[in-house]
C-alpha atoms as a PDB file:
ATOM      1  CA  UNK A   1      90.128  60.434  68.191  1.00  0.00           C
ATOM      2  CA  UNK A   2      87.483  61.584  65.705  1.00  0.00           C
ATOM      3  CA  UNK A   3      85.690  59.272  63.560  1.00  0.00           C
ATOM      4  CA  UNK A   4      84.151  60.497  60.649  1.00  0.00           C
ATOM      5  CA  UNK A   5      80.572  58.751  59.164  1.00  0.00           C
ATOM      6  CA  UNK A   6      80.510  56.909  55.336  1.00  0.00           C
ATOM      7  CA  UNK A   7      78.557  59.862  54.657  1.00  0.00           C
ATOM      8  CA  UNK A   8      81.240  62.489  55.488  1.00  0.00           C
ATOM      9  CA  UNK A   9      83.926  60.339  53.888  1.00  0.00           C
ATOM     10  CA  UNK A  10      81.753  60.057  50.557  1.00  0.00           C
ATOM     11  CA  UNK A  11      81.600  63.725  49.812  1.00  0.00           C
ATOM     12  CA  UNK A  12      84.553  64.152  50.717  1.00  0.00           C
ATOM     13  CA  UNK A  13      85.756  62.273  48.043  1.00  0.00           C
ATOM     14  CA  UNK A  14      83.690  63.284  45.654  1.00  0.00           C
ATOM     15  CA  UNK A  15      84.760  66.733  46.056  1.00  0.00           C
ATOM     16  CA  UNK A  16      88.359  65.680  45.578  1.00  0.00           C
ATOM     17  CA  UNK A  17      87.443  63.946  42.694  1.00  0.00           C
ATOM     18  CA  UNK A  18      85.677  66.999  41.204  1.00  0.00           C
ATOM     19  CA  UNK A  19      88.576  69.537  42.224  1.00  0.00           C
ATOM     20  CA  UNK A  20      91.268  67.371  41.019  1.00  0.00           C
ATOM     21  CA  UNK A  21      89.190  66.768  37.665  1.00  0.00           C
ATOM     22  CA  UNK A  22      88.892  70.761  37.254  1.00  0.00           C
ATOM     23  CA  UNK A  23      92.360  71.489  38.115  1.00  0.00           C
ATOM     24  CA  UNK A  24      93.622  68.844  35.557  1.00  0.00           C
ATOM     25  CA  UNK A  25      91.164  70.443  32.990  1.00  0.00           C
ATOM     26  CA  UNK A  26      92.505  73.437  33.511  1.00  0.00           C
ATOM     27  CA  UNK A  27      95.969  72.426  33.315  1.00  0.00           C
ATOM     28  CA  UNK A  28      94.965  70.789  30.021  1.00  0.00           C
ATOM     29  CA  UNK A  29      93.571  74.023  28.440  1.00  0.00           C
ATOM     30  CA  UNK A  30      96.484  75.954  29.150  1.00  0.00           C
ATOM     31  CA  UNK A  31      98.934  73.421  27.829  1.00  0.00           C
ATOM     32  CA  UNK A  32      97.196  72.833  24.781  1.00  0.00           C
ATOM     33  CA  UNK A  33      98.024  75.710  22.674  1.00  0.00           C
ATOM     34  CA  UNK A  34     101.777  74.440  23.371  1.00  0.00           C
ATOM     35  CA  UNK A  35     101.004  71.225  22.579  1.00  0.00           C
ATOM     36  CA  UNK A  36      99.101  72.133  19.312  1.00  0.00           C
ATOM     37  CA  UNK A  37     102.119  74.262  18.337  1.00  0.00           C
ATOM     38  CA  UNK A  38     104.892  71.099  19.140  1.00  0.00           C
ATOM     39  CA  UNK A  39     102.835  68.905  16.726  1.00  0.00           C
ATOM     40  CA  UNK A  40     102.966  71.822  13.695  1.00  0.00           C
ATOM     41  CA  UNK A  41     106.862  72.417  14.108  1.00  0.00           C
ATOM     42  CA  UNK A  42     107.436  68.743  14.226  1.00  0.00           C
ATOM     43  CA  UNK A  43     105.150  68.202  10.974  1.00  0.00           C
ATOM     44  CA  UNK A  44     106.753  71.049   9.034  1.00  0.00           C
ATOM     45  CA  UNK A  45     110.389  69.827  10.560  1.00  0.00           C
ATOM     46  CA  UNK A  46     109.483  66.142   8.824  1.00  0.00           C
ATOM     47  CA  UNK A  47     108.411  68.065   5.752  1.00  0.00           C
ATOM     48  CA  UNK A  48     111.511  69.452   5.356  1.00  0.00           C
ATOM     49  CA  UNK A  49     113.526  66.701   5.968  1.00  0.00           C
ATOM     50  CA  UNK A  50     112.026  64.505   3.488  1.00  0.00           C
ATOM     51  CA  UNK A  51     114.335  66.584   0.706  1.00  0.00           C
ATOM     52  CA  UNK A  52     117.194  67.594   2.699  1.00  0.00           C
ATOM     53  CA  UNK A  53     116.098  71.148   4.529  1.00  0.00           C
ATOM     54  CA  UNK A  54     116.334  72.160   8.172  1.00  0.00           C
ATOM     55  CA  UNK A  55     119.285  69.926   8.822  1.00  0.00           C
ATOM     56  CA  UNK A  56     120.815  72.467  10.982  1.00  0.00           C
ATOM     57  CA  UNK A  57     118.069  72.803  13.405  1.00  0.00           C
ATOM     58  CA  UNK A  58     119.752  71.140  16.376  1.00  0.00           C
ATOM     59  CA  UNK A  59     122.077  74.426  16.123  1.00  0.00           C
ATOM     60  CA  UNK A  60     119.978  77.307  16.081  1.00  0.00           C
ATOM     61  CA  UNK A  61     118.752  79.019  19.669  1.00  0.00           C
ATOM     62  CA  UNK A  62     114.996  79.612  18.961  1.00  0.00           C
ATOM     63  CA  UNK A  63     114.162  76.308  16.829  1.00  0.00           C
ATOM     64  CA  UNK A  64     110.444  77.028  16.411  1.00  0.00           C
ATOM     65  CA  UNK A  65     111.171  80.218  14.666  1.00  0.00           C
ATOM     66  CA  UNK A  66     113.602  79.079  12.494  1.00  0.00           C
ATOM     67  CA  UNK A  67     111.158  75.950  11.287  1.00  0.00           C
ATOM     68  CA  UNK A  68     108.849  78.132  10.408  1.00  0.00           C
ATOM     69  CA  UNK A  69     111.144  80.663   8.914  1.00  0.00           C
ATOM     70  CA  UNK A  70     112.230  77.429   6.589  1.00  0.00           C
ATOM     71  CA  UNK A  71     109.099  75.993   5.974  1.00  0.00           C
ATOM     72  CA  UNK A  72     107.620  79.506   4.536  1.00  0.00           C
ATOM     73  CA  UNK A  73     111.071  79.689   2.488  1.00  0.00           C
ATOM     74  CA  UNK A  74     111.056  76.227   0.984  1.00  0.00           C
ATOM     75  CA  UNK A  75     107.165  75.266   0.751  1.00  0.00           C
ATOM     76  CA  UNK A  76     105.974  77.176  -2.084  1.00  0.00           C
ATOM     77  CA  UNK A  77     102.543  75.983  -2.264  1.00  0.00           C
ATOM     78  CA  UNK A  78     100.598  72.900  -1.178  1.00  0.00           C
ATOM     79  CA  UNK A  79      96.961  71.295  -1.784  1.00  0.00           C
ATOM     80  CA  UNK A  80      94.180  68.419  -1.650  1.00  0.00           C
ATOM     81  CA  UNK A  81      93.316  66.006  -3.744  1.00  0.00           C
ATOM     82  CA  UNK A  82      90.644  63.100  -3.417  1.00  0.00           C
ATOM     83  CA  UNK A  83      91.406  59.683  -4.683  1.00  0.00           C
ATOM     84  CA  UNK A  84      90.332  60.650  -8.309  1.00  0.00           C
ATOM     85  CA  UNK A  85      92.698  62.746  -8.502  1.00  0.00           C
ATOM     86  CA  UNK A  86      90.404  66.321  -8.160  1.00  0.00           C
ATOM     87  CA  UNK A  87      91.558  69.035  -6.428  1.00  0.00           C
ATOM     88  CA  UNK A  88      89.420  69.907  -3.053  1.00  0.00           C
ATOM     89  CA  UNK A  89      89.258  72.998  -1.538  1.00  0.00           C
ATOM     90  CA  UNK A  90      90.672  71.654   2.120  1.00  0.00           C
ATOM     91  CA  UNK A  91      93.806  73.081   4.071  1.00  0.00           C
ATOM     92  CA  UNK A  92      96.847  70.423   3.210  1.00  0.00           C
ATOM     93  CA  UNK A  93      98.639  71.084   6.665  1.00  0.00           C
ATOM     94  CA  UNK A  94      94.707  70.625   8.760  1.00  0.00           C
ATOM     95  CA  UNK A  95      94.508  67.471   6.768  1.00  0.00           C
ATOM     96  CA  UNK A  96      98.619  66.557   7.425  1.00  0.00           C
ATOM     97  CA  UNK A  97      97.790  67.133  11.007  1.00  0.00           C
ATOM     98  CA  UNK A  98      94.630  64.937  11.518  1.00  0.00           C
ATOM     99  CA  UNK A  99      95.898  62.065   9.005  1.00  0.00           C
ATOM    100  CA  UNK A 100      95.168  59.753  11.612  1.00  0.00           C
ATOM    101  CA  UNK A 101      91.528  60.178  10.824  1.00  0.00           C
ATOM    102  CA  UNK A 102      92.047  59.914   6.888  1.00  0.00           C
ATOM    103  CA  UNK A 103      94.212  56.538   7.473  1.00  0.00           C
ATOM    104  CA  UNK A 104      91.186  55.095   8.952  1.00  0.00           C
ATOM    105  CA  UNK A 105      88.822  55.643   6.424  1.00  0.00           C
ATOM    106  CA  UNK A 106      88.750  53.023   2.741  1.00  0.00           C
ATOM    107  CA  UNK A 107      90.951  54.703   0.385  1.00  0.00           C
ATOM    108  CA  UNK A 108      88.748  55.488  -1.790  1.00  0.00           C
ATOM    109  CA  UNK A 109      87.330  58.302   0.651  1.00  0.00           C
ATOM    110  CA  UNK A 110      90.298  59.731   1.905  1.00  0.00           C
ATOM    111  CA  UNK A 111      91.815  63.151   1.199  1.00  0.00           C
ATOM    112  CA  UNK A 112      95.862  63.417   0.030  1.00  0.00           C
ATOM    113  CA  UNK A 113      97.773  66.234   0.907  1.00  0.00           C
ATOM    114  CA  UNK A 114     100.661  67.746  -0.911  1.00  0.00           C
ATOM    115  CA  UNK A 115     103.539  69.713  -0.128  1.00  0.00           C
ATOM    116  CA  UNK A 116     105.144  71.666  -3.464  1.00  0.00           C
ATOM    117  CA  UNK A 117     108.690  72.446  -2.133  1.00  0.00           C
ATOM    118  CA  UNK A 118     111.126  75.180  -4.222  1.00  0.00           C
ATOM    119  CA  UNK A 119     114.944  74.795  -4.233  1.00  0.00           C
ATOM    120  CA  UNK A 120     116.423  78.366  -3.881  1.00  0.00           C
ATOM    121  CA  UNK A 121     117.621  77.219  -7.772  1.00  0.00           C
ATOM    122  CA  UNK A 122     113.927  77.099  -8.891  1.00  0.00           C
ATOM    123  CA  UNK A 123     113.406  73.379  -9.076  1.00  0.00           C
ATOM    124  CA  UNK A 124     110.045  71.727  -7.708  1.00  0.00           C
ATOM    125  CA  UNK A 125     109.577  68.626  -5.690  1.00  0.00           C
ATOM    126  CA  UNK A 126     106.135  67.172  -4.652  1.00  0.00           C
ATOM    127  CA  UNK A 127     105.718  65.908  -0.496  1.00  0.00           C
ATOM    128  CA  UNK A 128     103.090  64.033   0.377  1.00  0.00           C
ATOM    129  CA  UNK A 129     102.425  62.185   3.934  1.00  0.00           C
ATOM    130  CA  UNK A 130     101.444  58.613   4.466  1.00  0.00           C
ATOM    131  CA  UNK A 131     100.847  56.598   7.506  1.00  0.00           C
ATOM    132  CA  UNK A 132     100.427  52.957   8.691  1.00  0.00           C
ATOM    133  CA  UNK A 133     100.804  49.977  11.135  1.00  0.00           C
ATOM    134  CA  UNK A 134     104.237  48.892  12.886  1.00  0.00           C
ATOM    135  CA  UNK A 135     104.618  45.643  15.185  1.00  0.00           C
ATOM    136  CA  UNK A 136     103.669  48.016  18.492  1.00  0.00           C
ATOM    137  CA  UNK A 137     101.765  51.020  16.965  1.00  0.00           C
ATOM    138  CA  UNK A 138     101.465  53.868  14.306  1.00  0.00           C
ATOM    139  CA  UNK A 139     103.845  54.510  11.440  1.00  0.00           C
ATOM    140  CA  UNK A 140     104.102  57.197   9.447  1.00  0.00           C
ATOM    141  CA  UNK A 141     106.213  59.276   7.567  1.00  0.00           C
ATOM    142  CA  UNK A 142     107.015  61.434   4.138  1.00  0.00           C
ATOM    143  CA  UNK A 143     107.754  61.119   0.682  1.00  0.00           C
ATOM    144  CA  UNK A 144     108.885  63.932  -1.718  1.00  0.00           C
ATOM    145  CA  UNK A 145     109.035  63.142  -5.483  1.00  0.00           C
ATOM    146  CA  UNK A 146     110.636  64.531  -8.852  1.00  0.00           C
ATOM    147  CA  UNK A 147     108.692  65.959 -11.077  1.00  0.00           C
ATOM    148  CA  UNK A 148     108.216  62.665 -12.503  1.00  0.00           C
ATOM    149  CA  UNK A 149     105.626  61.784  -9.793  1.00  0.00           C
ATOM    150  CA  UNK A 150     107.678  58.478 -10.477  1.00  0.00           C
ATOM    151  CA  UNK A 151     111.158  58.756  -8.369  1.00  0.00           C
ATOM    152  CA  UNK A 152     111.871  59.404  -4.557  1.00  0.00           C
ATOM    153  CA  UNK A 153     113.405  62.476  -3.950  1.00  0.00           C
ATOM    154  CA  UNK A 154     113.755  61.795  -0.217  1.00  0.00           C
ATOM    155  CA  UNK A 155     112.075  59.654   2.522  1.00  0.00           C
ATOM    156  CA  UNK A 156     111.545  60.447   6.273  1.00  0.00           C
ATOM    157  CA  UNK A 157     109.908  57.762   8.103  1.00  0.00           C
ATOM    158  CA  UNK A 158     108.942  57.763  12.401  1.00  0.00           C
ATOM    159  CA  UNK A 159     107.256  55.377  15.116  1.00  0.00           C
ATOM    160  CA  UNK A 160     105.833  55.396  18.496  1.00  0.00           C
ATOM    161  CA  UNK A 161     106.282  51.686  19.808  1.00  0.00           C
ATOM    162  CA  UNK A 162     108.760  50.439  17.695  1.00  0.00           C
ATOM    163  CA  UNK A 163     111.259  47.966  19.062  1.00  0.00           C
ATOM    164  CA  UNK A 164     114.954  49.944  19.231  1.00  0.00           C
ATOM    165  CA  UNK A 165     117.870  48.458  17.035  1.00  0.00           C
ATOM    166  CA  UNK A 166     114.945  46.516  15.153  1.00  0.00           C
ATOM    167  CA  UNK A 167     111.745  47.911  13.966  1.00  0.00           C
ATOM    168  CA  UNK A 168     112.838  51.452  15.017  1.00  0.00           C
ATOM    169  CA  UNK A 169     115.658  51.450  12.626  1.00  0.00           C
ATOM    170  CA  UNK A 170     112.640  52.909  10.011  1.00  0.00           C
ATOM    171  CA  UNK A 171     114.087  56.413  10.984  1.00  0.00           C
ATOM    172  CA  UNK A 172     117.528  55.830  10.759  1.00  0.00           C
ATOM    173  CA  UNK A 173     119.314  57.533   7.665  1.00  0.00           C
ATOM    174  CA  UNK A 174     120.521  54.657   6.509  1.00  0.00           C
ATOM    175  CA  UNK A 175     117.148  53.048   5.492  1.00  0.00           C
ATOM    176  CA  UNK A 176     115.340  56.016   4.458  1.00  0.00           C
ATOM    177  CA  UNK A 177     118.468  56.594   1.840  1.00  0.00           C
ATOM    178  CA  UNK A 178     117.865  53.655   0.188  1.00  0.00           C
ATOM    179  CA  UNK A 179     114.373  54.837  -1.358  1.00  0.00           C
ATOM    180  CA  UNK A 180     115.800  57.756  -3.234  1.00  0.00           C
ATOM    181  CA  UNK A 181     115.703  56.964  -6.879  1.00  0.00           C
ATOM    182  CA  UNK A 182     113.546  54.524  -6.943  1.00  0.00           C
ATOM    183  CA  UNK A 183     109.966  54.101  -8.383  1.00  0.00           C
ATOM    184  CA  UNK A 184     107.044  53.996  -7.878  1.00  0.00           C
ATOM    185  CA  UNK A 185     105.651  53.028 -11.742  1.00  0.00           C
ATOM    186  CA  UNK A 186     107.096  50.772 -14.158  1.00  0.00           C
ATOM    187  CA  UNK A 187     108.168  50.856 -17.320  1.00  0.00           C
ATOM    188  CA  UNK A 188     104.302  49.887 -18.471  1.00  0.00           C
ATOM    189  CA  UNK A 189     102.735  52.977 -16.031  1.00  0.00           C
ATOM    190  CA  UNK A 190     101.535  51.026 -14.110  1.00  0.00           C
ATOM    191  CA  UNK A 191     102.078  51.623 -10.430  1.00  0.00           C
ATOM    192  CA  UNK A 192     103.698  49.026  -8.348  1.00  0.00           C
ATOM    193  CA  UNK A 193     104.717  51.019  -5.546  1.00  0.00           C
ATOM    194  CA  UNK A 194     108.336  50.295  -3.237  1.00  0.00           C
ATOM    195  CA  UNK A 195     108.479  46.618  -2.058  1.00  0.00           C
ATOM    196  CA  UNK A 196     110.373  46.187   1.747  1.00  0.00           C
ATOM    197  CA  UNK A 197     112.093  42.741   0.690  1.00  0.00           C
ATOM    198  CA  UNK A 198     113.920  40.561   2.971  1.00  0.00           C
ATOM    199  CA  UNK A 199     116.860  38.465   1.663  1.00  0.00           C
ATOM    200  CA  UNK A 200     116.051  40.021  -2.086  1.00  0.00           C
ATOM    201  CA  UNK A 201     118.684  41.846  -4.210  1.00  0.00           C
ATOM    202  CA  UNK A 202     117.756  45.198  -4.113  1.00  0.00           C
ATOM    203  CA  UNK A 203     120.348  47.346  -5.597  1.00  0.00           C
ATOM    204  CA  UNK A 204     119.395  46.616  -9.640  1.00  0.00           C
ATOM    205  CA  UNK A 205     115.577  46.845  -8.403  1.00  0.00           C
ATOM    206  CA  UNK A 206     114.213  50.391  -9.017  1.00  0.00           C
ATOM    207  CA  UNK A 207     110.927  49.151  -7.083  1.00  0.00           C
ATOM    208  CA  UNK A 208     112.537  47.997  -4.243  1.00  0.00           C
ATOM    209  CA  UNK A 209     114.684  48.549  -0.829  1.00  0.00           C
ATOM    210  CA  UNK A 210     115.897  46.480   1.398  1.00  0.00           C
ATOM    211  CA  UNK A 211     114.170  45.448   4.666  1.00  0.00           C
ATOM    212  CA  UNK A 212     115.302  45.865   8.359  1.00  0.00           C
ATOM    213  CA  UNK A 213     117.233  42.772   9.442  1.00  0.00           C
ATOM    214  CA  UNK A 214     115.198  41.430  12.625  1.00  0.00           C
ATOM    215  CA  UNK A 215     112.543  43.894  12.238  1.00  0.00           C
ATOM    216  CA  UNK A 216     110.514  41.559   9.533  1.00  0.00           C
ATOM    217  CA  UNK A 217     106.956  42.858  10.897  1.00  0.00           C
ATOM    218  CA  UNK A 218     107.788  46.744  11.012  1.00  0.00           C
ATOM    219  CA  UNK A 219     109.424  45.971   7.324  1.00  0.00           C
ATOM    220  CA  UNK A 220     106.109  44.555   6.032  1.00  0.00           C
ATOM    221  CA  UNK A 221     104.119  46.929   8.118  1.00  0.00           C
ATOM    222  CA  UNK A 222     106.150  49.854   5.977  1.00  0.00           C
ATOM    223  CA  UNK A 223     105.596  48.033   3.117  1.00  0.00           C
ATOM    224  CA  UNK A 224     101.900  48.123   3.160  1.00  0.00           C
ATOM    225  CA  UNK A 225     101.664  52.027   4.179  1.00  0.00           C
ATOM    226  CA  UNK A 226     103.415  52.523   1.335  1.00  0.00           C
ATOM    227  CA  UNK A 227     101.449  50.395  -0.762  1.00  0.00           C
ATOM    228  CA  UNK A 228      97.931  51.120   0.470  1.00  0.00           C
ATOM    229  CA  UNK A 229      98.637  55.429   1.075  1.00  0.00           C
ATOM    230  CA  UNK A 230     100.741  56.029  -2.289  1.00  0.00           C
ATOM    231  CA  UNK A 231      97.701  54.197  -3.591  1.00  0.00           C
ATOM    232  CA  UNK A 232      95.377  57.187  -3.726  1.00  0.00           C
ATOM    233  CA  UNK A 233      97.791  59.064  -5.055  1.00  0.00           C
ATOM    234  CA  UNK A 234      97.909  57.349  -8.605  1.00  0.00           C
ATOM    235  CA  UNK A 235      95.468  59.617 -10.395  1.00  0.00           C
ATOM    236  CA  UNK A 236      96.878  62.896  -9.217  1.00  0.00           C
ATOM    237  CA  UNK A 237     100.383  61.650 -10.154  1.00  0.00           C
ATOM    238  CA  UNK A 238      99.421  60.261 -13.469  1.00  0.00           C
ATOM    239  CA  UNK A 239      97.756  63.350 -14.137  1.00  0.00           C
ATOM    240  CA  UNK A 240     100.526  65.718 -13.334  1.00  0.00           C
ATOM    241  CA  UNK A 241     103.115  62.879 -15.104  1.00  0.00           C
ATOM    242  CA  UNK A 242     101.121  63.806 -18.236  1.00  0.00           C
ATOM    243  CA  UNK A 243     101.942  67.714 -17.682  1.00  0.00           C
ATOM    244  CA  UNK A 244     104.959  67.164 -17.501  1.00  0.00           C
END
C-alpha cells in the first residue's frame, strides 16, 4: 500500500482548493448575466403590479419578453429625487435595483426613485419603491399614487424570511388591497403616513390598514418602512401636490 507524506497531502489540497475555487468562479461569471437579468424582470414585474399590469404573466410562453414588452408600454417615464425634493441626474431602475444600499444610509442622504406609469386612457400614476425590516429579514415592496401624491393607487409588498400563514401574508392580495385609497397626508398637509394597527377600526381611517393577525412584528416592521421610506418622499410629493 502506498503512503503518501504531509507534504504530498498538503498540496494536494491546496490545489483542489484552488481548482475548485476557479471552477466555481467561473461558474459564477457565466451565471451572472442570468442572474442580473432575473432581478430586472422581477423589479419591473413588481412595478407593474403595484397598479394592476402584467397580471397575465403566468400565461404567456416567453415571460421575460413580455415584461419588458409591458414595462416599456406602461412606464412612461421615471426619475430621482434627493430628500429635498431636487431632481438628480441618476438612473431610477440602477437606484431601484441597489435600494438595499440607499435603505442603509440616514434618510436624509438617500436617493428616491420614481416610476411615472400611463394608462392606455392617458391617466398618470406615480411608483415609487421602499424597503425595510421583517421578523426574519428584508422587506420591501411598491407603492403607486394618484396624482394627488396623497392616495394609494396600488400596493405590492414581498419577503425573504418571513414566517408562512403569518408574517408572509404581506404579499397576499388581500392585505395589499386594503391600502388603496388611503392617505398618506391629512386634512392639515401634513404627512402622517399608513399606520399597520392591530385590534384598531380601520375601515373609517383613511391613514390606516389593518395588521396581520399573528404576524404583530412583520406588521410593525411594515409599518416603519412605510413610515421611515415614504418619509423622503414628502418634499417631492408636496411639490408636485402643488402642480397639480
Amino acid at each position: 500500500m502506498k503512503s503518501y507524506s504531509n507534504t504530498y497531502i498538503f498540496i494536494f489540497s491546496v490545489i483542489m482548493v484552488v481548482v475548485v475555487a476557479v471552477l466555481l468562479s467561473f461558474v459564477a461569471m457565466q451565471l451572472k448575466p442570468l442572474q442580473d437579468l432575473n432581478q430586472e424582470i422581477e423589479r419591473k414585474e413588481d412595478i407593474l403590479a403595484s397598479v394592476g399590469e402584467a397580471e397575465d404573466v403566468s400565461d404567456v410562453k416567453d415571460k421575460n419578453a413580455f415584461i419588458e414588452q409591458e414595462f416599456e408600454k406602461y412606464i412612461a417615464d421615471s426619475y430621482v429625487v434627493n430628500f429635498n425634493g431636487e431632481t438628480v441626474d441618476r438612473d431610477a431602475f440602477e437606484v431601484t435595483l441597489n435600494i438595499k444600499v440607499q435603505a442603509d444610509k440616514p434618510v436624509e442622504e438617500r436617493l428616491y426613485p420614481v416610476f411615472v406609469y400611463t394608462a392606455e386612457g392617458g391617466a398618470h400614476k406615480y411608483i415609487v419603491p421602499v424597503r425595510g425590516k421583517g421578523l426574519w429579514g428584508p422587506i420591501w415592496g411598491y407603492m403607486a399614487f394618484e396624482p394627488d401624491m396623497n392616495t394609494i393607487a396600488g400596493a405590492i409588498f414581498d419577503h425573504s424570511k418571513e414566517t408562512p400563514g403569518l408574517g408572509a401574508e404581506i404579499n397576499t392580495n388581500w392585505f395589499e388591497e386594503e391600502f388603496i385609497g388611503k392617505k398618506i397626508f391629512n386634512e392639515q398637509g401634513e404627512f402622517v403616513s399608513i399606520g399597520v394597527l392591530k385590534n384598531a377600526e380601520t375601515a373609517n381611517n383613511p391613514h390606516a390598514v389593518d395588521a396581520i393577525s399573528g404576524g404583530t412584528i412583520t406588521s410593525n416592521g411594515l409599518d416603519d418602512m412605510l413610515e421611515d421610506y415614504l418619509a423622503g418622499y414628502v418634499a417631492h410629493f408636496k411639490e408636485k401636490r402643488t402642480e397639480n
